[in-house]
C-alpha atoms as a PDB file:
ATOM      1  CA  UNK A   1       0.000   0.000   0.000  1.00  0.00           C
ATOM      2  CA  UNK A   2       1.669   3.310  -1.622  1.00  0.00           C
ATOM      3  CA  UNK A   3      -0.349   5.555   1.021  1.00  0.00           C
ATOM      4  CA  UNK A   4       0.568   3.307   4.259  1.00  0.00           C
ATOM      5  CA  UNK A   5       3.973   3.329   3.203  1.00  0.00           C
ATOM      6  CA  UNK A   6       4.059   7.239   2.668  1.00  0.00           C
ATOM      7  CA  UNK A   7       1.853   7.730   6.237  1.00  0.00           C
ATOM      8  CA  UNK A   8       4.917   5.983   8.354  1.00  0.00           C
ATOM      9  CA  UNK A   9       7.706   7.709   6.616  1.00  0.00           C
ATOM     10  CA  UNK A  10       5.438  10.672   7.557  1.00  0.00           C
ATOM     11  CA  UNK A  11       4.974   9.428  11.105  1.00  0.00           C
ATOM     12  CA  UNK A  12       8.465   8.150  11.813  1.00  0.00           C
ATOM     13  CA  UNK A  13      10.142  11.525  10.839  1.00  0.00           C
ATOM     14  CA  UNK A  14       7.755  13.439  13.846  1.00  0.00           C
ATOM     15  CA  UNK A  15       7.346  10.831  16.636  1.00  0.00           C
ATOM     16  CA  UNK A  16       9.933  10.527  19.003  1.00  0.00           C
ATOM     17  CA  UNK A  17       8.700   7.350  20.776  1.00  0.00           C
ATOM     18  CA  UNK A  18       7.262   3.654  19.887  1.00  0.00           C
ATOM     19  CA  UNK A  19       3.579   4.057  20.877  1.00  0.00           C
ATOM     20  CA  UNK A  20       2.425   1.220  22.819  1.00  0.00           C
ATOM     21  CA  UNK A  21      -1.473   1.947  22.871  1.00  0.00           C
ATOM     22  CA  UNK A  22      -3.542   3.729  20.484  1.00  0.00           C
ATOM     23  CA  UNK A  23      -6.488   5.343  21.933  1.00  0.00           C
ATOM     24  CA  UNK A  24      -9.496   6.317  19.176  1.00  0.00           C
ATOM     25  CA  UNK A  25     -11.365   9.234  20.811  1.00  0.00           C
ATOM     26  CA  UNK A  26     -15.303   9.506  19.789  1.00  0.00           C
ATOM     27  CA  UNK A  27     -17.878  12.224  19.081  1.00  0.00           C
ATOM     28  CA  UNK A  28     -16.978  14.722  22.336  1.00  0.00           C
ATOM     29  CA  UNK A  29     -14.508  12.212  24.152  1.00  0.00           C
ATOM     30  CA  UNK A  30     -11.132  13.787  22.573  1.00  0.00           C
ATOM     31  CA  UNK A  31     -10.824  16.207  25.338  1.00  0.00           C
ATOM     32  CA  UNK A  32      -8.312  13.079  26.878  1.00  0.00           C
ATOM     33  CA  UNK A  33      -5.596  14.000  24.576  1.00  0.00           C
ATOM     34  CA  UNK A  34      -5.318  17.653  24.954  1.00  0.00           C
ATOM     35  CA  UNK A  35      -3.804  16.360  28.715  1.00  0.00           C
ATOM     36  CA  UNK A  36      -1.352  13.865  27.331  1.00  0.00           C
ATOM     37  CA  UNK A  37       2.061  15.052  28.241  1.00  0.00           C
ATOM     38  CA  UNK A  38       5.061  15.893  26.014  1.00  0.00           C
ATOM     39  CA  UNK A  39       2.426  15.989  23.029  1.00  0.00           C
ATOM     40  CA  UNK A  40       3.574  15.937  19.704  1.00  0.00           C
ATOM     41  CA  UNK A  41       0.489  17.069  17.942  1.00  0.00           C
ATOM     42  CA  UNK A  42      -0.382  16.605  13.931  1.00  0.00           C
ATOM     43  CA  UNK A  43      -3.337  17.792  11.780  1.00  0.00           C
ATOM     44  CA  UNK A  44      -4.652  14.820   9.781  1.00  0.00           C
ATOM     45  CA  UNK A  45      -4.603  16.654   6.662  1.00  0.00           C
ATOM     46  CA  UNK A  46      -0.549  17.064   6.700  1.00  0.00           C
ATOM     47  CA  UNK A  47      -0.694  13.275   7.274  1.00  0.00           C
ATOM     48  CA  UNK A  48      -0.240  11.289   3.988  1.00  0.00           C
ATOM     49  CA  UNK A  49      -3.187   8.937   3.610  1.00  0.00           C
ATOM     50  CA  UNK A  50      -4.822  10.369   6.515  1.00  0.00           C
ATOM     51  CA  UNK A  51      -8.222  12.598   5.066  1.00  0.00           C
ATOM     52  CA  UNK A  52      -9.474  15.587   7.260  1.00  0.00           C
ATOM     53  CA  UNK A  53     -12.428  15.518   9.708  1.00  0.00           C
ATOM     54  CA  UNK A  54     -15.443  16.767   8.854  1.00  0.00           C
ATOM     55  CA  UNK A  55     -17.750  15.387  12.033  1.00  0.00           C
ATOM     56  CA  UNK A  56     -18.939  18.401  14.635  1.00  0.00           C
ATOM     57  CA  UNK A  57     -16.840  17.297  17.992  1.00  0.00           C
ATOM     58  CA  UNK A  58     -13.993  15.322  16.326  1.00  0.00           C
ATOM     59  CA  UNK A  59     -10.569  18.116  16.108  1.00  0.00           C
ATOM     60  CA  UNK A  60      -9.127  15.530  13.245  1.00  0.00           C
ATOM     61  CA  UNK A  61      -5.543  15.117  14.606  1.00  0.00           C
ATOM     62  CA  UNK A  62      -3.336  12.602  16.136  1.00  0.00           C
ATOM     63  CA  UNK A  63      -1.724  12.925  19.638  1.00  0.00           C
ATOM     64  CA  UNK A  64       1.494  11.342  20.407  1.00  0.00           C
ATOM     65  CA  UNK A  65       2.579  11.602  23.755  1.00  0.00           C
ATOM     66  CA  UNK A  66       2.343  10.107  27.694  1.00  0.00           C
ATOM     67  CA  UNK A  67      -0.498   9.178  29.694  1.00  0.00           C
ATOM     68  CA  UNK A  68       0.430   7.725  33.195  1.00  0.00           C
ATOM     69  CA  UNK A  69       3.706   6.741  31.688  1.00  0.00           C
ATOM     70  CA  UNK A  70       2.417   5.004  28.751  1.00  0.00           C
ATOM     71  CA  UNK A  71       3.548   5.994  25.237  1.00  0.00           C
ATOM     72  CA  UNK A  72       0.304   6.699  23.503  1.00  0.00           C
ATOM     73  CA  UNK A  73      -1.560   7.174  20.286  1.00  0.00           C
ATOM     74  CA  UNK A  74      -4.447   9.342  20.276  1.00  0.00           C
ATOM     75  CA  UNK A  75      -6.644  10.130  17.352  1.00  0.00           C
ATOM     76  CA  UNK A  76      -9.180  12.970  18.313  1.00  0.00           C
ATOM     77  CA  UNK A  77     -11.755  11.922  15.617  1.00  0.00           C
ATOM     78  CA  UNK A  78     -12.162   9.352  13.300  1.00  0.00           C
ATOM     79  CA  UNK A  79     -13.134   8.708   9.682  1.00  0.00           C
ATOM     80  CA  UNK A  80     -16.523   7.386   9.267  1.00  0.00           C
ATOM     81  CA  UNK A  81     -18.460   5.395   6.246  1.00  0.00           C
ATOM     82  CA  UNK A  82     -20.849   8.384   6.401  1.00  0.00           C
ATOM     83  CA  UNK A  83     -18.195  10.381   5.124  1.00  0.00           C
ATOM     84  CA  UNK A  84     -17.726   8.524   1.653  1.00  0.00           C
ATOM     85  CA  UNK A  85     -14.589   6.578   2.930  1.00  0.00           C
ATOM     86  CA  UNK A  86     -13.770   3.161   1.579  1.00  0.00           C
ATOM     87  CA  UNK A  87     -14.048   1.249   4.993  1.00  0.00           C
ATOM     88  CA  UNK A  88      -9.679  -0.017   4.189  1.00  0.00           C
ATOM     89  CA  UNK A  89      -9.274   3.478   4.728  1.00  0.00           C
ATOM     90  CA  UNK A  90     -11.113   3.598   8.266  1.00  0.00           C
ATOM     91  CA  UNK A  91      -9.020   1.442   9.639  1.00  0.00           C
ATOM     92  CA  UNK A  92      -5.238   3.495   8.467  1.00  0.00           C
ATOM     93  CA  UNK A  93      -4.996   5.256  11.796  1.00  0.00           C
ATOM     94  CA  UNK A  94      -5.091   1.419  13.298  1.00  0.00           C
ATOM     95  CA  UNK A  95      -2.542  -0.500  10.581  1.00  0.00           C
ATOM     96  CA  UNK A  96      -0.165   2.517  10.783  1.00  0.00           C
ATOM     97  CA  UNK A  97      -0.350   2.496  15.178  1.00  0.00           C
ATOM     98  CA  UNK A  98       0.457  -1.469  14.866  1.00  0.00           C
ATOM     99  CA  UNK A  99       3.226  -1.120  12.666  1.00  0.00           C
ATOM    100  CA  UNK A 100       4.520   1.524  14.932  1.00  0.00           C
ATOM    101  CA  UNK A 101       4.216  -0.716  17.624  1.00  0.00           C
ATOM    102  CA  UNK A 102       1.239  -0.218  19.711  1.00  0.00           C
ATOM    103  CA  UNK A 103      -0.348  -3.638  20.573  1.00  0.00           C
ATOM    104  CA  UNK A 104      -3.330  -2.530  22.269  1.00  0.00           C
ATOM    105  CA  UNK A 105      -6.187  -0.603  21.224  1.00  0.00           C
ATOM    106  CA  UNK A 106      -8.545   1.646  23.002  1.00  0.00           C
ATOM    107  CA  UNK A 107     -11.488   2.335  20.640  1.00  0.00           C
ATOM    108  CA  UNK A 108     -14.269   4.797  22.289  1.00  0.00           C
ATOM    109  CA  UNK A 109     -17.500   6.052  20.373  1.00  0.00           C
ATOM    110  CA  UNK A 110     -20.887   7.619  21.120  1.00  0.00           C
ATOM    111  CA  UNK A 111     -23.652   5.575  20.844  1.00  0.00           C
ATOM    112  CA  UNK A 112     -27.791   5.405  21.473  1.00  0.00           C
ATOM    113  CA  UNK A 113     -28.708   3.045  24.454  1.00  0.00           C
ATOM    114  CA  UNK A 114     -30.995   0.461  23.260  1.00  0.00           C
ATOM    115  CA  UNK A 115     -31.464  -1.072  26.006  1.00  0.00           C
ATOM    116  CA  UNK A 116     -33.902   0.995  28.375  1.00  0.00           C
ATOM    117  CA  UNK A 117     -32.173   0.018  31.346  1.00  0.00           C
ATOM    118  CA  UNK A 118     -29.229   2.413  30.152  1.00  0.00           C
ATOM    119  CA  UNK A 119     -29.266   6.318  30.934  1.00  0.00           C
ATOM    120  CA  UNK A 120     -27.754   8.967  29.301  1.00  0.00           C
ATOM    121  CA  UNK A 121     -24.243   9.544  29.970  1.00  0.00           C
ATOM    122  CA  UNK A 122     -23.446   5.582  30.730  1.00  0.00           C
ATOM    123  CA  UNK A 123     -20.117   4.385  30.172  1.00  0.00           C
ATOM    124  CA  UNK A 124     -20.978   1.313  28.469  1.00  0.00           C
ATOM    125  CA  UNK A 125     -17.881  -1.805  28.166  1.00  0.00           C
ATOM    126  CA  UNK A 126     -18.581  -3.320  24.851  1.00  0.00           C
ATOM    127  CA  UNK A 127     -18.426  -7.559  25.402  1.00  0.00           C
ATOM    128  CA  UNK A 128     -19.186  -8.376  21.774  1.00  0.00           C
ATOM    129  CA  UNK A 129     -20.452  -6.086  18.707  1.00  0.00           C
ATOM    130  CA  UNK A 130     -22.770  -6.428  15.343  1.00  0.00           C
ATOM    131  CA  UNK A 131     -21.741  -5.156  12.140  1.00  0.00           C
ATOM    132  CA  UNK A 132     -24.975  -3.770  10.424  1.00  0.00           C
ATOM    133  CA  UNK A 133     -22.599  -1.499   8.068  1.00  0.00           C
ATOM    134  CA  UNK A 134     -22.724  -3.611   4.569  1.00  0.00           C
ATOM    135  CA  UNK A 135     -18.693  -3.479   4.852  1.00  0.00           C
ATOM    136  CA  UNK A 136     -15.693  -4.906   5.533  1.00  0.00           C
ATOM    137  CA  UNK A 137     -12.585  -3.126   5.338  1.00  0.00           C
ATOM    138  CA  UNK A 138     -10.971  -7.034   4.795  1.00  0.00           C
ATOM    139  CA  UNK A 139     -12.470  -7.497   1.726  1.00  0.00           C
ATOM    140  CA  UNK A 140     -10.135  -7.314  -1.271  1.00  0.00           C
ATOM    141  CA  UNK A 141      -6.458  -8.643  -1.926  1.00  0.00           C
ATOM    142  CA  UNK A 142      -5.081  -9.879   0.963  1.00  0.00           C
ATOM    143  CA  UNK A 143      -2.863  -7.169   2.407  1.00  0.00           C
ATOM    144  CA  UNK A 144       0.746  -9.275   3.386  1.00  0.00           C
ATOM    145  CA  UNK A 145       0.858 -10.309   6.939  1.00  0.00           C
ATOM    146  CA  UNK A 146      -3.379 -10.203   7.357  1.00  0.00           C
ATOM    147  CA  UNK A 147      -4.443 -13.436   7.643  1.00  0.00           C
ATOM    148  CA  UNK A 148      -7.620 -14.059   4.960  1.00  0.00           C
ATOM    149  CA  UNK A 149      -9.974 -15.520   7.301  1.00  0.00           C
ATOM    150  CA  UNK A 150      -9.473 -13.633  10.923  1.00  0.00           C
ATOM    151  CA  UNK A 151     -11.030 -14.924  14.227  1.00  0.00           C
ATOM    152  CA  UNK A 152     -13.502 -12.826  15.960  1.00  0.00           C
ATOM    153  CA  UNK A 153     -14.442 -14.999  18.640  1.00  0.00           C
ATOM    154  CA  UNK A 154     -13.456 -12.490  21.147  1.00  0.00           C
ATOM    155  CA  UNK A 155     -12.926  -9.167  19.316  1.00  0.00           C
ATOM    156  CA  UNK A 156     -12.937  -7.188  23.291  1.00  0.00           C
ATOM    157  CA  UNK A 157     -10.065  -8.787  25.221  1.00  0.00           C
ATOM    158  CA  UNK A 158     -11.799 -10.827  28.387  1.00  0.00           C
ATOM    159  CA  UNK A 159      -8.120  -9.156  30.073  1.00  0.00           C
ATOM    160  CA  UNK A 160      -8.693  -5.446  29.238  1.00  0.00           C
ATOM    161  CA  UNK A 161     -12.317  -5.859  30.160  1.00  0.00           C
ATOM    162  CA  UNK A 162     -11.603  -7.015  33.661  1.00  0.00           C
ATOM    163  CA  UNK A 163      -8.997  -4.517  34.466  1.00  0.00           C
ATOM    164  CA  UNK A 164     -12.015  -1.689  33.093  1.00  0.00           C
ATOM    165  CA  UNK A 165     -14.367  -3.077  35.819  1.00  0.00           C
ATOM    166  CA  UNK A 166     -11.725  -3.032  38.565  1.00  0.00           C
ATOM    167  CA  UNK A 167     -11.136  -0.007  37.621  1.00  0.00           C
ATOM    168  CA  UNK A 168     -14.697   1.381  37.793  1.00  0.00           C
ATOM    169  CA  UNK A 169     -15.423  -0.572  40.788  1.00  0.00           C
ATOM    170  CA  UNK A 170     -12.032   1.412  42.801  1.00  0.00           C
ATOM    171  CA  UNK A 171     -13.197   4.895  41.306  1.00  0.00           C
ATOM    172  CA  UNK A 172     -17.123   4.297  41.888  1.00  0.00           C
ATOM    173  CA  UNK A 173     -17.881   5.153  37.842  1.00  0.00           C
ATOM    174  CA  UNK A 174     -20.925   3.574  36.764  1.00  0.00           C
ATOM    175  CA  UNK A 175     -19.987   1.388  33.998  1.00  0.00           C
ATOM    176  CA  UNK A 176     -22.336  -0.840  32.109  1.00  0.00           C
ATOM    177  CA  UNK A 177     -22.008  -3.296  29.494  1.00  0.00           C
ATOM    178  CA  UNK A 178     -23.368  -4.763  26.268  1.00  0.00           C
ATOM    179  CA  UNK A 179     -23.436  -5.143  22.482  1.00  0.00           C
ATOM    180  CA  UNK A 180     -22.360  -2.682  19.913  1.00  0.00           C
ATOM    181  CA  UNK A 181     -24.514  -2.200  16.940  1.00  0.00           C
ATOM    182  CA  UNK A 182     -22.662  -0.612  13.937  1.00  0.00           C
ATOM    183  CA  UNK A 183     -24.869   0.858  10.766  1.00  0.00           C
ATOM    184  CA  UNK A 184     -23.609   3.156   7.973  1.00  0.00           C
ATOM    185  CA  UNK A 185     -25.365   6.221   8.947  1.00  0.00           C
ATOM    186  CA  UNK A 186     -25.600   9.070   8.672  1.00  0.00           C
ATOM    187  CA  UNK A 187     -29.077   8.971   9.531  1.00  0.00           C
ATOM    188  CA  UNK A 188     -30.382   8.466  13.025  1.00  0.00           C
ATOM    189  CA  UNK A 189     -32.645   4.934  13.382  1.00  0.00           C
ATOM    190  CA  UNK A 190     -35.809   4.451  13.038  1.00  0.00           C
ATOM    191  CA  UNK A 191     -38.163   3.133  15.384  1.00  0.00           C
ATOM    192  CA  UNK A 192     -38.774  -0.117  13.960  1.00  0.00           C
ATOM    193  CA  UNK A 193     -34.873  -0.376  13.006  1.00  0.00           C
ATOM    194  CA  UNK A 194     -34.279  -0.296  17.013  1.00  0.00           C
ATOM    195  CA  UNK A 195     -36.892  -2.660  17.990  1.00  0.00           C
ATOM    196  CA  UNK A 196     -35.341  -4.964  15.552  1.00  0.00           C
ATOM    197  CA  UNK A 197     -31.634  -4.325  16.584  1.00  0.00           C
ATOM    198  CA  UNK A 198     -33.229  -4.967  20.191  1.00  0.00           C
ATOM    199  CA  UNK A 199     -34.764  -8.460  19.578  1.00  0.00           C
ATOM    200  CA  UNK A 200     -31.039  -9.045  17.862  1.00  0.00           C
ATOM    201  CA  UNK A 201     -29.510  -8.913  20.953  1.00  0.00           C
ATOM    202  CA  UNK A 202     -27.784  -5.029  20.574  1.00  0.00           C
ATOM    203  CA  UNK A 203     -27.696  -2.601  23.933  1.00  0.00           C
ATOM    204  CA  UNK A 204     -26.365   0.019  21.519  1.00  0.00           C
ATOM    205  CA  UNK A 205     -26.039   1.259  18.546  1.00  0.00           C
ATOM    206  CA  UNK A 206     -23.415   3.549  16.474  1.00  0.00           C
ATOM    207  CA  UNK A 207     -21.497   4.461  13.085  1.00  0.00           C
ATOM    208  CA  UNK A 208     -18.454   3.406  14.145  1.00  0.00           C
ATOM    209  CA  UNK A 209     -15.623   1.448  15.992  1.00  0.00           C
ATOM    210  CA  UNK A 210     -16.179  -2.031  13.895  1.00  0.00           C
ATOM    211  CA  UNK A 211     -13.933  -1.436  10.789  1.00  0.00           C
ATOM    212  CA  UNK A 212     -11.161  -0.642  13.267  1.00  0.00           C
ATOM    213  CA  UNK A 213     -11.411  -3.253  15.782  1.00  0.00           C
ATOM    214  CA  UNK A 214     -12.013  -5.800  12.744  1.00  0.00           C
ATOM    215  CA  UNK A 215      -8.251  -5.060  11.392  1.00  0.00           C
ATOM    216  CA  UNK A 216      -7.043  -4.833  14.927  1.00  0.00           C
ATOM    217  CA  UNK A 217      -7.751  -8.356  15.144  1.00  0.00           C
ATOM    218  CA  UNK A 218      -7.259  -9.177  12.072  1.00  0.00           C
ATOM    219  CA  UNK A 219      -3.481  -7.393  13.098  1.00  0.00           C
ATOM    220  CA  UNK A 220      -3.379  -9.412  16.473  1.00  0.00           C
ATOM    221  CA  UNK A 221      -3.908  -6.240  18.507  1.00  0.00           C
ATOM    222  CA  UNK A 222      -5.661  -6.204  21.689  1.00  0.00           C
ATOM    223  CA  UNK A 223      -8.965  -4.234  22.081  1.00  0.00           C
ATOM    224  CA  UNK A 224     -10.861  -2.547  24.822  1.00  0.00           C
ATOM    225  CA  UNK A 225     -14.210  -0.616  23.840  1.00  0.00           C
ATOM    226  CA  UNK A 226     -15.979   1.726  26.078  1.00  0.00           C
ATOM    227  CA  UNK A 227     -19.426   3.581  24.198  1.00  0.00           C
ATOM    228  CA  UNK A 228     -20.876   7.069  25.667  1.00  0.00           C
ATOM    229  CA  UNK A 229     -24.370   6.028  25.796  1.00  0.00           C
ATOM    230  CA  UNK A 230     -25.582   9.720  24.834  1.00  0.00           C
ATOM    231  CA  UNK A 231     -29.231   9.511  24.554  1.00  0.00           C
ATOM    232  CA  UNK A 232     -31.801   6.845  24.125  1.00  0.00           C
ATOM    233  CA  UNK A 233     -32.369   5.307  20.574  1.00  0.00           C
ATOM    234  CA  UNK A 234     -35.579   6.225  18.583  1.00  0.00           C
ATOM    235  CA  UNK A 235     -38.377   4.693  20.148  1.00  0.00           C
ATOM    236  CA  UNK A 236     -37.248   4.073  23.292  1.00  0.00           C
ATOM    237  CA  UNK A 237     -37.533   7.463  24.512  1.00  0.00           C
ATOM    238  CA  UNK A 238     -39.883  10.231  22.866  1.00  0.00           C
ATOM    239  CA  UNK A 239     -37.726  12.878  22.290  1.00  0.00           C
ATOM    240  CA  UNK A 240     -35.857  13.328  18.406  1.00  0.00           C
ATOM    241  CA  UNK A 241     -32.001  12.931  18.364  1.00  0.00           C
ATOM    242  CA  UNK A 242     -29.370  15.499  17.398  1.00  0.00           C
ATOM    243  CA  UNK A 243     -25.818  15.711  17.450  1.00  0.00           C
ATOM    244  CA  UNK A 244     -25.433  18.717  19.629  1.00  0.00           C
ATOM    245  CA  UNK A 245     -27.039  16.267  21.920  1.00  0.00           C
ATOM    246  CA  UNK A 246     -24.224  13.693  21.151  1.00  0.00           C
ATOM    247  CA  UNK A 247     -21.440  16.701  21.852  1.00  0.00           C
ATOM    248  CA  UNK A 248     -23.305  17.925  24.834  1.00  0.00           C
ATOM    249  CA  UNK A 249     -23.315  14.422  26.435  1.00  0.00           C
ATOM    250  CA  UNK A 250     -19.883  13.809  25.566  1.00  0.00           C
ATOM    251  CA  UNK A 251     -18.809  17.162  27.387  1.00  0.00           C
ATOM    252  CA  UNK A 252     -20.620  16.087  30.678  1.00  0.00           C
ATOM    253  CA  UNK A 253     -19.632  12.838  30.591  1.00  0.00           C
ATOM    254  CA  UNK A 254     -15.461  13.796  30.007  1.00  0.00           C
ATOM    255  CA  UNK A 255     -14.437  13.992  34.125  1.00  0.00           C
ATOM    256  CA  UNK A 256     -16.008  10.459  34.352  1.00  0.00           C
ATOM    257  CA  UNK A 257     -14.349   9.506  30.709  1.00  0.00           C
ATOM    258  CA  UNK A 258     -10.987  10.824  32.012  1.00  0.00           C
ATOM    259  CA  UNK A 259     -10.543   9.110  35.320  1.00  0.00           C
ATOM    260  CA  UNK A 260     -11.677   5.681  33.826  1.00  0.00           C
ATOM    261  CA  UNK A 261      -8.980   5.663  31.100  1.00  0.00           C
ATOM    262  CA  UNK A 262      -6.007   7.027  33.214  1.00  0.00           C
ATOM    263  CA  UNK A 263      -7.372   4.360  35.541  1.00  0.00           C
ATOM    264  CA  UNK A 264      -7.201   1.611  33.234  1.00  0.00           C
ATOM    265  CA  UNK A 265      -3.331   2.832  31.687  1.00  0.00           C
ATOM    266  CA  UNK A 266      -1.938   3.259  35.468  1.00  0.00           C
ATOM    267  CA  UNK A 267      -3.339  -0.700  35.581  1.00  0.00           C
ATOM    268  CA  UNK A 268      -1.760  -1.090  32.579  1.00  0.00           C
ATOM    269  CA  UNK A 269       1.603  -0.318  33.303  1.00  0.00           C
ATOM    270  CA  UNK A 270       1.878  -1.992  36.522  1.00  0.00           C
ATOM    271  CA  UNK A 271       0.671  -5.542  35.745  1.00  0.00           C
ATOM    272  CA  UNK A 272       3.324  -7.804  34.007  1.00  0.00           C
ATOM    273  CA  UNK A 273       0.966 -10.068  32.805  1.00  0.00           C
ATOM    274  CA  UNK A 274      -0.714  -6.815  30.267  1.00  0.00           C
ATOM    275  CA  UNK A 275       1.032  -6.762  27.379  1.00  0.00           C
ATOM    276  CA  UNK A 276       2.011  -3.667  26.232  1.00  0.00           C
ATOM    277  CA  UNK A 277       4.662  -3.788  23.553  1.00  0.00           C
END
């Protein structure tokens, strides 16, 4: 790939350190990286390969820099199907991070609660997700080193899902969990469409997050997935869905957000049995 290898000449020349997680930062969650520390920061657009953001609440650039003494990754915004990208190219940020040498990934999105036991502003662990998108961003010559036919028998990592709980448990953050529902967008649900996704076993639903963790695995990187339940899907509350909604949630949710991550990368750091790099 002409554009991957023009994005890590890019990459190499301005990082100073191996990243050993990459963090993607949702829809009003990308206040964590303006706090990383000795931040090298990079619009996407001087990026090769990398297209700009054009989503209300994502800044569009990458973060390199420290977060409780882990090297980190951070894209604030992501590329989205909605946008008219090919879903390969969804998924650059995650095959450039693993060739740098990040091994984990910490995907985060805002989502609609389908299940009406969720509120808004939940911090939802994803166990498991459904891709509703149409895409794969495997399909097509087999890039060298993917394998053709990758397992996803356990796309979240059991590991990074327990330390998330401890973690919540210690700092008293409510954190729920469930299923991920990915569609295209970029229109909202329907009634009907959530009562369906419902009886298919989804607690949430986005326009997101699969692509990525799909080549993550396919990669053999380690995932951890934590929606922002934002607001209740169509039909399970009465009141229509906007964006500024999805921002606004995002904005009060960020203390919460904030301590959960820095408590899961202090537990990452300390515990040999996490691998990091």
């Amino acid at each position: 790939m002409r554009s991957m290898t023009e994005t890590l000449a890019f990459l190499h020349e301005r990082l100073t350190e191996r990243p050993r997680v990459l963090l993607i930062l949702g829809s009003g969650l990308g206040g964590f990286a303006d706090e990383l520390e000795d931040a090298v920061r990079i619009p996407y657009a001087e990026i090769p390969g990398f297209p700009p953001s054009t989503v209300e609440g994502h800044k569009g650039q990458l973060v390199a820099g420290r977060a409780e003494g882990v090297e980190c990754l951070a894209l604030q915004g992501r590329f989205h199907l909605y946008e008219g990208h090919p879903p390969e190219r969804l998924a650059l940020p995650v095959r450039a991070a693993a060739a740098l040498g990040a091994r984990t990934l910490i995907v985060t999105n805002a989502a609609g609660g389908v299940n009406p036991a969720f509120r808004a502003g939940d911090l939802m662990l994803i166990e498991d997700h459904i891709n509703l998108m149409g895409r794969n961003p495997l399909i097509g010559p087999v890039i060298p080193g993917d394998p053709r036919f990758p397992d996803m028998s356990e796309p979240y990592d059991r590991g990074l899902r327990a330390i998330a709980e401890r973690v919540a448990l210690e700092r008293r953050i409510r954190l729920v969990r469930g299923v991920y529902l990915a569609v295209a967008g970029p229109s909202y649900e329907t009634p009907a469409e959530v009562r369906m996704f419902r009886r298919l076993g989804a607690d949430a639903v986005g326009m997101s997050t699969v692509p990525e963790v799909i080549v993550a695995r396919a990669l053999g990187v380690r995932v951890l997935g934590v929606s922002l339940i934002t607001n209740a899907a169509a039909g399970v509350a009465a009141t229509p869905l906007s964006h500024a909604d999805v921002v606004a949630a995002g904005a009060e949710a960020a203390g919460r957000f904030t301590a959960l991550l820095r408590g899961i990368l202090t537990e990452l750091q300390r515990l040999p049995d996490v691998e990091l790099a």
